[in-house]
C-alpha atoms as a PDB file:
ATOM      1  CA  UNK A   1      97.321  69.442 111.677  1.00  0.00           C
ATOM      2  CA  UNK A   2      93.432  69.638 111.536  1.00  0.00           C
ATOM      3  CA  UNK A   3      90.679  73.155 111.757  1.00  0.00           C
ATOM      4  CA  UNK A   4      93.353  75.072 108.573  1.00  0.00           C
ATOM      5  CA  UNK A   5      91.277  78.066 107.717  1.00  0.00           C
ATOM      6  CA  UNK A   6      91.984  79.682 104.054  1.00  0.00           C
ATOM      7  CA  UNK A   7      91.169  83.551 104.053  1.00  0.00           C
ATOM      8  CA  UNK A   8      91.767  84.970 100.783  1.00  0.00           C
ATOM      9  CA  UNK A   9      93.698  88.738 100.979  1.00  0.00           C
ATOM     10  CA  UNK A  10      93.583  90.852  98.201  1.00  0.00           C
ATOM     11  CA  UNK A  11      95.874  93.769  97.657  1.00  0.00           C
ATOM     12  CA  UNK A  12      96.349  95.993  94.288  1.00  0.00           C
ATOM     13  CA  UNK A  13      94.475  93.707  92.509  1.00  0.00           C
ATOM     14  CA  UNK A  14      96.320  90.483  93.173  1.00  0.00           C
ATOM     15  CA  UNK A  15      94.736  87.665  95.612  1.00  0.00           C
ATOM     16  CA  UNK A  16      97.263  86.059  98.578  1.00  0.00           C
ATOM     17  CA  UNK A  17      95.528  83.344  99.841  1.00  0.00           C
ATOM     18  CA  UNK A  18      96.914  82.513 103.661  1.00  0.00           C
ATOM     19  CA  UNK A  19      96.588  79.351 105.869  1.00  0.00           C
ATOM     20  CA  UNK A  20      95.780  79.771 109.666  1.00  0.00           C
ATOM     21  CA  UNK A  21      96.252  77.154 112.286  1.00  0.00           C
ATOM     22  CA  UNK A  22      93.626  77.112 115.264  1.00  0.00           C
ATOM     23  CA  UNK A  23      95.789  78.906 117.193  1.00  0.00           C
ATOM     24  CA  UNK A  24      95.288  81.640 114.695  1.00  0.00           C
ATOM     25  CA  UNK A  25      98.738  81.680 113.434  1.00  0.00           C
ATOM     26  CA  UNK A  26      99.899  81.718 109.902  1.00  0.00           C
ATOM     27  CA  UNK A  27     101.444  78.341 108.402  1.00  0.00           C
ATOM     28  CA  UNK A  28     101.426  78.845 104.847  1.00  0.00           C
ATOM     29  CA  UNK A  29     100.334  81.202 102.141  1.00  0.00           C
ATOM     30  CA  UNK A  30      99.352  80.584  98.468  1.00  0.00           C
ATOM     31  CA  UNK A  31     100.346  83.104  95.784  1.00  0.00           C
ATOM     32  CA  UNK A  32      98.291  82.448  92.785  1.00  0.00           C
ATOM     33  CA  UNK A  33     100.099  84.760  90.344  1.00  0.00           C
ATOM     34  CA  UNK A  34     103.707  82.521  91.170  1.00  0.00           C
ATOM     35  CA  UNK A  35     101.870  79.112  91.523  1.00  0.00           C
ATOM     36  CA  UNK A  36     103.478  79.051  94.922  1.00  0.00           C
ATOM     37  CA  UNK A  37     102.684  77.539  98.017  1.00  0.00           C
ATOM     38  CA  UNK A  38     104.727  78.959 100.606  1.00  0.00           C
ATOM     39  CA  UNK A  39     105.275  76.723 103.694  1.00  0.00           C
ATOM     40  CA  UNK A  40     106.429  78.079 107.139  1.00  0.00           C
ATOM     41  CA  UNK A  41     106.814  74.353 108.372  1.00  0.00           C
ATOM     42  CA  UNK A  42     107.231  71.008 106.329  1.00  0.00           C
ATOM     43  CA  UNK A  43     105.649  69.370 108.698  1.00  0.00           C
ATOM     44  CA  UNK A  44     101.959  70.817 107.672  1.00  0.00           C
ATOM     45  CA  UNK A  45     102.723  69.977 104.080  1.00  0.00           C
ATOM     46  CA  UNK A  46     100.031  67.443 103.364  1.00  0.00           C
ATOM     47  CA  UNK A  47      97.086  68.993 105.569  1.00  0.00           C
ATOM     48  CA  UNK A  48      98.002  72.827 103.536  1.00  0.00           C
ATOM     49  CA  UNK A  49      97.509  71.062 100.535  1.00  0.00           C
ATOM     50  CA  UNK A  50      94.501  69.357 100.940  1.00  0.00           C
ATOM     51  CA  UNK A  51      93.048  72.896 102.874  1.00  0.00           C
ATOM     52  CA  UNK A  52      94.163  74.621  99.627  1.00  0.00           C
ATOM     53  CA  UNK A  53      93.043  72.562  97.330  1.00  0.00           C
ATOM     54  CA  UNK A  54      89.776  73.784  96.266  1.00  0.00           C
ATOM     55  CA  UNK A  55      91.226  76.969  95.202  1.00  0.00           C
ATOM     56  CA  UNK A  56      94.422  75.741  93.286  1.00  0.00           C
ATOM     57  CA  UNK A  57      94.119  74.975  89.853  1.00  0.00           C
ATOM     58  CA  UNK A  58      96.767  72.943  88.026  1.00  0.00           C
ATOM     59  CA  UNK A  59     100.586  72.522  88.708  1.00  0.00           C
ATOM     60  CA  UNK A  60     101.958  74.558  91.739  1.00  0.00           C
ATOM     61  CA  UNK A  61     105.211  74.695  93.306  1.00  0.00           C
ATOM     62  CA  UNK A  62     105.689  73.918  97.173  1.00  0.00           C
ATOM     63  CA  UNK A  63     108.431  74.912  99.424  1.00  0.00           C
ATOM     64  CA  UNK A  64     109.599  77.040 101.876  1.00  0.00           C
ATOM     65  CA  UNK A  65     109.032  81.075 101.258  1.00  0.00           C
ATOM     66  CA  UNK A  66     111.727  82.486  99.517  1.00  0.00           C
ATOM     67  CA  UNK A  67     114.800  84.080 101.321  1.00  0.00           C
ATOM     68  CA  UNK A  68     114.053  87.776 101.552  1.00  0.00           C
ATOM     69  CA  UNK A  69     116.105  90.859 100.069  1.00  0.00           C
ATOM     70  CA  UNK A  70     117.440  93.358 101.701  1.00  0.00           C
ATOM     71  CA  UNK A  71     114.754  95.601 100.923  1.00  0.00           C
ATOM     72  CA  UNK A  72     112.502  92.717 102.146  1.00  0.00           C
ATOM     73  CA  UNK A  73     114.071  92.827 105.498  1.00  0.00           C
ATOM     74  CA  UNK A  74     114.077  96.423 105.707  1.00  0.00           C
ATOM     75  CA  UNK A  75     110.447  96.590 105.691  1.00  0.00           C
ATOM     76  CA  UNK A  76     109.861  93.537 107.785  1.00  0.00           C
ATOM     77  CA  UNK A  77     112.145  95.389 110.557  1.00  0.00           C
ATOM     78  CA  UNK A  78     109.639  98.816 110.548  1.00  0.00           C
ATOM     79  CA  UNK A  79     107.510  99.083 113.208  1.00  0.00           C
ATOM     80  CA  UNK A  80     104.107  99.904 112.109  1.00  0.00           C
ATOM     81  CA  UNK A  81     103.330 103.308 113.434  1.00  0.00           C
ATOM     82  CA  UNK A  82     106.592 104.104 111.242  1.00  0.00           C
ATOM     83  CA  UNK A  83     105.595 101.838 107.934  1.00  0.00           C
ATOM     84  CA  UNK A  84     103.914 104.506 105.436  1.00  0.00           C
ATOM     85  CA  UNK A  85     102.832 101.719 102.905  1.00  0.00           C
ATOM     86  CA  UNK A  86      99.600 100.951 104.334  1.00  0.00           C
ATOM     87  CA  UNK A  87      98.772 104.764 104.048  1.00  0.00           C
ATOM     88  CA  UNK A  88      95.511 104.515 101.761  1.00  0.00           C
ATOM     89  CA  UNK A  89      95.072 107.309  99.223  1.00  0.00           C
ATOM     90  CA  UNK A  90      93.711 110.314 100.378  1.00  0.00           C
ATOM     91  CA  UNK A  91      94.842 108.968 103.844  1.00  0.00           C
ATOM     92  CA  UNK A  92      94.975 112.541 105.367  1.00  0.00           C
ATOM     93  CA  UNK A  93      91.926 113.826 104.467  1.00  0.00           C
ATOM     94  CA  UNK A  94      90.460 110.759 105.875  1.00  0.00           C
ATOM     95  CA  UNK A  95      91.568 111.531 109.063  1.00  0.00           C
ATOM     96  CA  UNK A  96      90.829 115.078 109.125  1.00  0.00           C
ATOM     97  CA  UNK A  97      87.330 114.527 107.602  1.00  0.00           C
ATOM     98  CA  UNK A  98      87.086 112.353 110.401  1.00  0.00           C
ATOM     99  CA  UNK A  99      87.973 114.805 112.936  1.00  0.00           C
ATOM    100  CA  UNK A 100      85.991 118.165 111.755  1.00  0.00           C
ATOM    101  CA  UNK A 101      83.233 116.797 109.936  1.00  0.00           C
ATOM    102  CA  UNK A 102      81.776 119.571 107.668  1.00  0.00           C
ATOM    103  CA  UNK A 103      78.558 120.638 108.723  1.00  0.00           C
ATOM    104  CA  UNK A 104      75.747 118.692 107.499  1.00  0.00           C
ATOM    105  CA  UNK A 105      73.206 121.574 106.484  1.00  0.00           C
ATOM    106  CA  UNK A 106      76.215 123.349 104.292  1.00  0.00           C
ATOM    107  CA  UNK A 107      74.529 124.796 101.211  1.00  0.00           C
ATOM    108  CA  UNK A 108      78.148 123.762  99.293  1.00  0.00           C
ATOM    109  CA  UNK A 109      80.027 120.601  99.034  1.00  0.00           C
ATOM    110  CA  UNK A 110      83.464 119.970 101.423  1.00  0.00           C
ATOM    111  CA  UNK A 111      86.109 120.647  99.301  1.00  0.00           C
ATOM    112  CA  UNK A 112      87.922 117.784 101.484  1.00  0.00           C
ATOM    113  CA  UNK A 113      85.217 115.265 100.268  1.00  0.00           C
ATOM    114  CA  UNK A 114      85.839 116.554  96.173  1.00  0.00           C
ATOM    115  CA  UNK A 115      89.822 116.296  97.174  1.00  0.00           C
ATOM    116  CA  UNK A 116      89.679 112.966  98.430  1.00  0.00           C
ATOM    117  CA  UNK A 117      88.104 111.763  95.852  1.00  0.00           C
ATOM    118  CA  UNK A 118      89.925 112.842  93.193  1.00  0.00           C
ATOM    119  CA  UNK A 119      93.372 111.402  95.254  1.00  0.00           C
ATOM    120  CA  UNK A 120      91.470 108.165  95.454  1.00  0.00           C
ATOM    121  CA  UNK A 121      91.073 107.952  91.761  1.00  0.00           C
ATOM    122  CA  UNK A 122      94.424 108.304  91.033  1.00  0.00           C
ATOM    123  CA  UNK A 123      95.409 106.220  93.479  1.00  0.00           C
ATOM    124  CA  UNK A 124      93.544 103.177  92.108  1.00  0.00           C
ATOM    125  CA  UNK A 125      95.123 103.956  88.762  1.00  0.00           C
ATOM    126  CA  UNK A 126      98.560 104.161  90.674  1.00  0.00           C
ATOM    127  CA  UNK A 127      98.298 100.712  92.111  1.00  0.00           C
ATOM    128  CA  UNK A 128      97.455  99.200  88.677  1.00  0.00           C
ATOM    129  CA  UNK A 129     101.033 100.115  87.778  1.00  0.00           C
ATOM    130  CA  UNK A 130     102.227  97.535  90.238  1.00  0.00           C
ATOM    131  CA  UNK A 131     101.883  94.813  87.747  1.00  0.00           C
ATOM    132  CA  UNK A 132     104.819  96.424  85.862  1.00  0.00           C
ATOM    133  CA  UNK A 133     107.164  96.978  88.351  1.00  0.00           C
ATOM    134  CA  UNK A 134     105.904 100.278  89.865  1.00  0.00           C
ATOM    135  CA  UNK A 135     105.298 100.917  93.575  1.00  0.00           C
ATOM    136  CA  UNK A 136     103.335 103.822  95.252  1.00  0.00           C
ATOM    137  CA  UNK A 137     102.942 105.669  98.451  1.00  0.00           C
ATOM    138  CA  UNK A 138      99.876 107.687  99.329  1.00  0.00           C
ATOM    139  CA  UNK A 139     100.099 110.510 101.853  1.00  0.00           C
ATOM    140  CA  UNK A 140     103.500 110.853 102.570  1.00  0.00           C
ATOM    141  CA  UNK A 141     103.735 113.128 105.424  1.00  0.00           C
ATOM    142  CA  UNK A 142     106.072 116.211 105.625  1.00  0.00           C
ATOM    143  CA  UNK A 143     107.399 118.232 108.359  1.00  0.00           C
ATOM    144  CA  UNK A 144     105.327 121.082 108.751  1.00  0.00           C
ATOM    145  CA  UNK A 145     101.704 119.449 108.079  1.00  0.00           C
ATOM    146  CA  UNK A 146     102.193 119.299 104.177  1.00  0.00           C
ATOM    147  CA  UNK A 147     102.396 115.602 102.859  1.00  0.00           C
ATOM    148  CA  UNK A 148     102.984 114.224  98.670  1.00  0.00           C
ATOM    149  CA  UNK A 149     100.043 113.085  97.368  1.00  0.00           C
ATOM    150  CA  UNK A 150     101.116 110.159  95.528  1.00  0.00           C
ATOM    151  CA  UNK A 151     104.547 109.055  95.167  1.00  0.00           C
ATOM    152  CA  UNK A 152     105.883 106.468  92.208  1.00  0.00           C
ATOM    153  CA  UNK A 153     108.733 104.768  92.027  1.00  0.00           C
ATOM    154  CA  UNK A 154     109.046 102.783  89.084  1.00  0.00           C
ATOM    155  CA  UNK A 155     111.571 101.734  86.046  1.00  0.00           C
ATOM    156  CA  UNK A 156     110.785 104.912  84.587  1.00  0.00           C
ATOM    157  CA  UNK A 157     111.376 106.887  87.705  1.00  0.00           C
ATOM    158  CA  UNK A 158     110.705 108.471  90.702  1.00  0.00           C
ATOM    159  CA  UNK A 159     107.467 110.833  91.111  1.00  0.00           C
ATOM    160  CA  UNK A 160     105.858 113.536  93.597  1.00  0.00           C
ATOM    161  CA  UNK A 161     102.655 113.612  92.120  1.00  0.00           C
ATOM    162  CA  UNK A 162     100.143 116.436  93.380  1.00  0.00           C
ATOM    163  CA  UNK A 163      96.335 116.390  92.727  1.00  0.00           C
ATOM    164  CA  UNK A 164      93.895 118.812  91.487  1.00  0.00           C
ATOM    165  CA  UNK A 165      90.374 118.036  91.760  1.00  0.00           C
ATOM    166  CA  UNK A 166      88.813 119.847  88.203  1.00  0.00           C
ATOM    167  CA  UNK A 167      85.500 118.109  87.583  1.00  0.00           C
ATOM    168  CA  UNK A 168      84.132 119.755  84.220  1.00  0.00           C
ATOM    169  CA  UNK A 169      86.247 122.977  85.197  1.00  0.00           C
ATOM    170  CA  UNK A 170      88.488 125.082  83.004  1.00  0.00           C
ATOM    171  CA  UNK A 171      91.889 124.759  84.163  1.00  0.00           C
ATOM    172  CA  UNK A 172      94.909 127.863  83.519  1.00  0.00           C
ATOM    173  CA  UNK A 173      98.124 127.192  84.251  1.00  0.00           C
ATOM    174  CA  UNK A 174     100.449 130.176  83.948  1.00  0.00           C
ATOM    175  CA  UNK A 175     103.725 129.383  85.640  1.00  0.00           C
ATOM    176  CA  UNK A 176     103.629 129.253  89.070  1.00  0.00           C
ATOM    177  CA  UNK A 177      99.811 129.894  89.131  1.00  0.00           C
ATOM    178  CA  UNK A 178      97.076 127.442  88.720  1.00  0.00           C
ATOM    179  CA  UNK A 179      92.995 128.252  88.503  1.00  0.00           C
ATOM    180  CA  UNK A 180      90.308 125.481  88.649  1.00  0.00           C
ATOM    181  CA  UNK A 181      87.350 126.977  87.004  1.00  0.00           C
ATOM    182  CA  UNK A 182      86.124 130.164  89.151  1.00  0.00           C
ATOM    183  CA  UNK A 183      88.541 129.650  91.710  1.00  0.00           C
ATOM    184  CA  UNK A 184      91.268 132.355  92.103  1.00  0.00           C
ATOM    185  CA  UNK A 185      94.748 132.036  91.086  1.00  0.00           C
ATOM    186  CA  UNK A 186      97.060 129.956  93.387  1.00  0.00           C
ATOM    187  CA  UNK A 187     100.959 129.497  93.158  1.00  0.00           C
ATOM    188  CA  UNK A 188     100.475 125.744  93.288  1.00  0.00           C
ATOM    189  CA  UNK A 189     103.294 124.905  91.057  1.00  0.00           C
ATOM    190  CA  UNK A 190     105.456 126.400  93.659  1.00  0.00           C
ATOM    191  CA  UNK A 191     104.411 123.687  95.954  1.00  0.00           C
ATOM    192  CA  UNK A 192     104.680 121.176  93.728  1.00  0.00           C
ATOM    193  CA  UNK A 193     108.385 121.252  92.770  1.00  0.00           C
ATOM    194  CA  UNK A 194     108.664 122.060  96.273  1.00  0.00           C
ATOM    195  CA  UNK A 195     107.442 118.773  97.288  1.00  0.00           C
ATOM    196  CA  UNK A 196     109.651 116.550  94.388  1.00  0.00           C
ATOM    197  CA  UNK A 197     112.507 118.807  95.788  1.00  0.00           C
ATOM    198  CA  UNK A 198     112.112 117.401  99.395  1.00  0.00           C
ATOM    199  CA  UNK A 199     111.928 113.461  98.240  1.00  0.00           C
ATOM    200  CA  UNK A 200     114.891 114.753  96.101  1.00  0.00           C
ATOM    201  CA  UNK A 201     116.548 115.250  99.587  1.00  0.00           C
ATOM    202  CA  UNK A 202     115.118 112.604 101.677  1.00  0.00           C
ATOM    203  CA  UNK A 203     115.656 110.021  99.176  1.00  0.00           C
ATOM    204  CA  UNK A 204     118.967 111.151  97.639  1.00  0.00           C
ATOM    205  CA  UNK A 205     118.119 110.241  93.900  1.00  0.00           C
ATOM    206  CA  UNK A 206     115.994 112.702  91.610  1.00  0.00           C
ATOM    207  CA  UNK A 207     112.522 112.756  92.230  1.00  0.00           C
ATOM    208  CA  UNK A 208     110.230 114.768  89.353  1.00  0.00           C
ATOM    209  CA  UNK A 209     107.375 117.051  89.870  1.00  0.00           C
ATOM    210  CA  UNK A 210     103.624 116.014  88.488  1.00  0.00           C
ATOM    211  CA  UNK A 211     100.355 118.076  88.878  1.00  0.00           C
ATOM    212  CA  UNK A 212      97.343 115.250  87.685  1.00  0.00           C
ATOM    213  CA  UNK A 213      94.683 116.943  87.314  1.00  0.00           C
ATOM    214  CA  UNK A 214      91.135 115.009  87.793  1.00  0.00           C
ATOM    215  CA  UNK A 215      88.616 115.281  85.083  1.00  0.00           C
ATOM    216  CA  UNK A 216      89.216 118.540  83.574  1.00  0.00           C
ATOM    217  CA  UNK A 217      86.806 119.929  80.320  1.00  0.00           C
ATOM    218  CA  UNK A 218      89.697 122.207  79.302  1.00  0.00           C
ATOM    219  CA  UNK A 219      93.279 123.129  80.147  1.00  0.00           C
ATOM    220  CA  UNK A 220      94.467 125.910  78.955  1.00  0.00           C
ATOM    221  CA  UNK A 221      98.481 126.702  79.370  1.00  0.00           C
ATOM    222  CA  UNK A 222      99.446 130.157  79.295  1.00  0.00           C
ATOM    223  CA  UNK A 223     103.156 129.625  80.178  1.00  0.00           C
ATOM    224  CA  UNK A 224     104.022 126.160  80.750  1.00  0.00           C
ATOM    225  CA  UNK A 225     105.357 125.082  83.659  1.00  0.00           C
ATOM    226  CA  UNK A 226     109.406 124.465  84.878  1.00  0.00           C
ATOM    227  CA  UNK A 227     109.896 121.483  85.706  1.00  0.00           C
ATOM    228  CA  UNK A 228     106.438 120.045  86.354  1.00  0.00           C
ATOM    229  CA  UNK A 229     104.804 117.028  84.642  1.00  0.00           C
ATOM    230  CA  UNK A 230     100.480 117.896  83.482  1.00  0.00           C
ATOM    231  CA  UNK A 231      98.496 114.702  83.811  1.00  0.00           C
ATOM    232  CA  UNK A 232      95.130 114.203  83.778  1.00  0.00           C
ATOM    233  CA  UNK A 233      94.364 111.227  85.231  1.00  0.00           C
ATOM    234  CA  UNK A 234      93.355 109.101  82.347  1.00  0.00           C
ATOM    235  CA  UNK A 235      97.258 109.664  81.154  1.00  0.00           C
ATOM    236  CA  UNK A 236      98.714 108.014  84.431  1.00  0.00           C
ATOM    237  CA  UNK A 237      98.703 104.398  82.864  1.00  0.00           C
ATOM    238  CA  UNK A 238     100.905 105.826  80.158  1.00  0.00           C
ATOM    239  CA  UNK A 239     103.654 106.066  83.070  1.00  0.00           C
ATOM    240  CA  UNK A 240     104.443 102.520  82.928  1.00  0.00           C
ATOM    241  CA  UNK A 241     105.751 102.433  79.479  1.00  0.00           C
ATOM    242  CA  UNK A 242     108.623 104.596  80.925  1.00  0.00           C
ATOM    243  CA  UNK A 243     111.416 102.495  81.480  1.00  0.00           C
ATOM    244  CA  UNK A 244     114.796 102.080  81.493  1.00  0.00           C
ATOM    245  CA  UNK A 245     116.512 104.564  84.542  1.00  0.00           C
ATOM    246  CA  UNK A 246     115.858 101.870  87.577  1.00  0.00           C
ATOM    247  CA  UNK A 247     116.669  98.231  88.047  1.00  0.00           C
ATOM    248  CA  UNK A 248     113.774  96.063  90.244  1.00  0.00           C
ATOM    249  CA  UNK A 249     116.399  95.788  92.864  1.00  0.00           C
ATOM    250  CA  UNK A 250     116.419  99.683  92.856  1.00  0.00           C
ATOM    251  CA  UNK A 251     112.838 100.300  92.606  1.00  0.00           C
ATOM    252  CA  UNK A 252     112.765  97.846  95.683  1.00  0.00           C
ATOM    253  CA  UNK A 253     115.516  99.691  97.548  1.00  0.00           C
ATOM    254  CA  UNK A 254     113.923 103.087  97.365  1.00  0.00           C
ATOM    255  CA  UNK A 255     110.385 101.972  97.813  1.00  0.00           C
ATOM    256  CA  UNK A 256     111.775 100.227 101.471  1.00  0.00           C
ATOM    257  CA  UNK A 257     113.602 104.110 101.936  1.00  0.00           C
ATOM    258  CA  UNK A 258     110.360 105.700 101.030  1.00  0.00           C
ATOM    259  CA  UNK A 259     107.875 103.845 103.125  1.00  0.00           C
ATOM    260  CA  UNK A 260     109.829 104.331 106.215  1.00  0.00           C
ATOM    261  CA  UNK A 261     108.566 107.939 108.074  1.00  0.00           C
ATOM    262  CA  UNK A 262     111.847 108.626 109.675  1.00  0.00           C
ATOM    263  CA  UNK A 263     113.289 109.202 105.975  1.00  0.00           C
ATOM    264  CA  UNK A 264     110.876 112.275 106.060  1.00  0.00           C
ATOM    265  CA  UNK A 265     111.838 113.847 109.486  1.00  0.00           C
ATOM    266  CA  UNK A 266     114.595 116.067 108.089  1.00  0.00           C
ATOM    267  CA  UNK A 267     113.547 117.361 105.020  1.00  0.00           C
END
């Protein structure tokens, strides 16, 4: 087996490092965080191993990849029009930015621009929680147009979190109504248990409201709110303390529910 190509893939923060064939096929992938070499044919052993090993340091194990779970093979059956996981944060403002630029001689910002990147913040943060056992989807779309921001699903949980750009702005929250600096009064919170109460459904297991709010210089809470979660976004990490409601095989078992976009058709 001769012309192996390695082509390191990274993805939330961890590096996959994957074998191609000259027929541009996958043979084998290296996982450096398991020290595993996964073969797809025994055969190939000896000419993965020498392709791989400038990039393997010390002991590794070699074998066959691991017989998937059922969550595993849940995702693997999804067609990818209908697999939400690849869904980058801010993924719908993407596309509509995309669509209807803003004009370029506009004397203000796009709010969509200020938006997205306040969702993309969080979502890096999110996918740093991976490493203990959480997993997140970004832009989960709704019927209707609406979509969750962020959802986590994690030892600690299950989360609808919304997102509220607030760059050095005063923020009042007074049950359902939230105000970003000069902005007027809107019943976000509504929308925001509204959302948790739709995964609720789709997902059949309780799913808990968040508002994180990006970069705030003050919040002020008048009447706090039912049933809603304040974040900033700097307090996301402390999420994956929370432990102790779901088992890994859970967390896998709703996160291979969650990422499928027929779950979200009826709710």
């Amino acid at each position: 087996m001769n012309g192996l190509r390695v082509v390191p893939t990274w993805r939330h923060g961890q590096e996959r490092l994957y074998v191609y064939g000259e027929d541009g096929r996958s043979v084998a992938w290296y996982d450096r965080e398991s020290g595993r070499v996964n073969l797809l044919s025994e055969s190939g052993r000896e000419a993965v191993l020498s392709a791989l090993q400038p990039f393997i340091a010390g002991p590794v194990a070699v074998g066959p990849p691991p017989v998937p779970t059922p969550a595993e093979l849940a995702r693997l059956s999804l067609h990818p029009d209908d697999d939400l996981a690849p869904n980058r944060p801010g993924e719908a403002l993407v596309i509509a930015l995309d669509r209807a630029p803003a004009p370029q001689r506009r004397l203000r910002g796009d709010p969509r621009r200020r938006a997205l990147a306040a969702q993309q913040l969080v979502g890096e943060a999110l996918d740093g929680l991976e490493g203990a056992g959480w997993r997140t989807l970004h832009s989960v779309p709704l019927p209707g147009g609406s979509y969750i921001h962020h959802l986590l699903i994690g030892p600690g949980g299950l989360f609808a979190l919304h997102v509220l750009p607030a760059h050095r702005q005063r923020v009042r929250v007074s049950d359902p109504m939230v105000a970003a600096g000069r902005g007027e009064p809107q019943p976000l919170l509504r929308r925001v248990r509204a959302d948790a109460s739709r995964a609720s459904f789709a997902l059949t297991a309780e799913v808990r409201a968040g508002l994180v709010l990006v970069e705030p210089s003050v919040l002020d809470v008048q009447t706090p709110p039912r049933g809603v979660r304040l974040l900033t976004a700097t307090e996301l990490l402390g999420l994956a303390r929370a432990g102790g409601l779901l088992k890994p095989a859970d967390v896998e078992a709703l996160h291979a529910m969650a990422r499928d976009r027929g779950t979200w058709g009826r709710v």
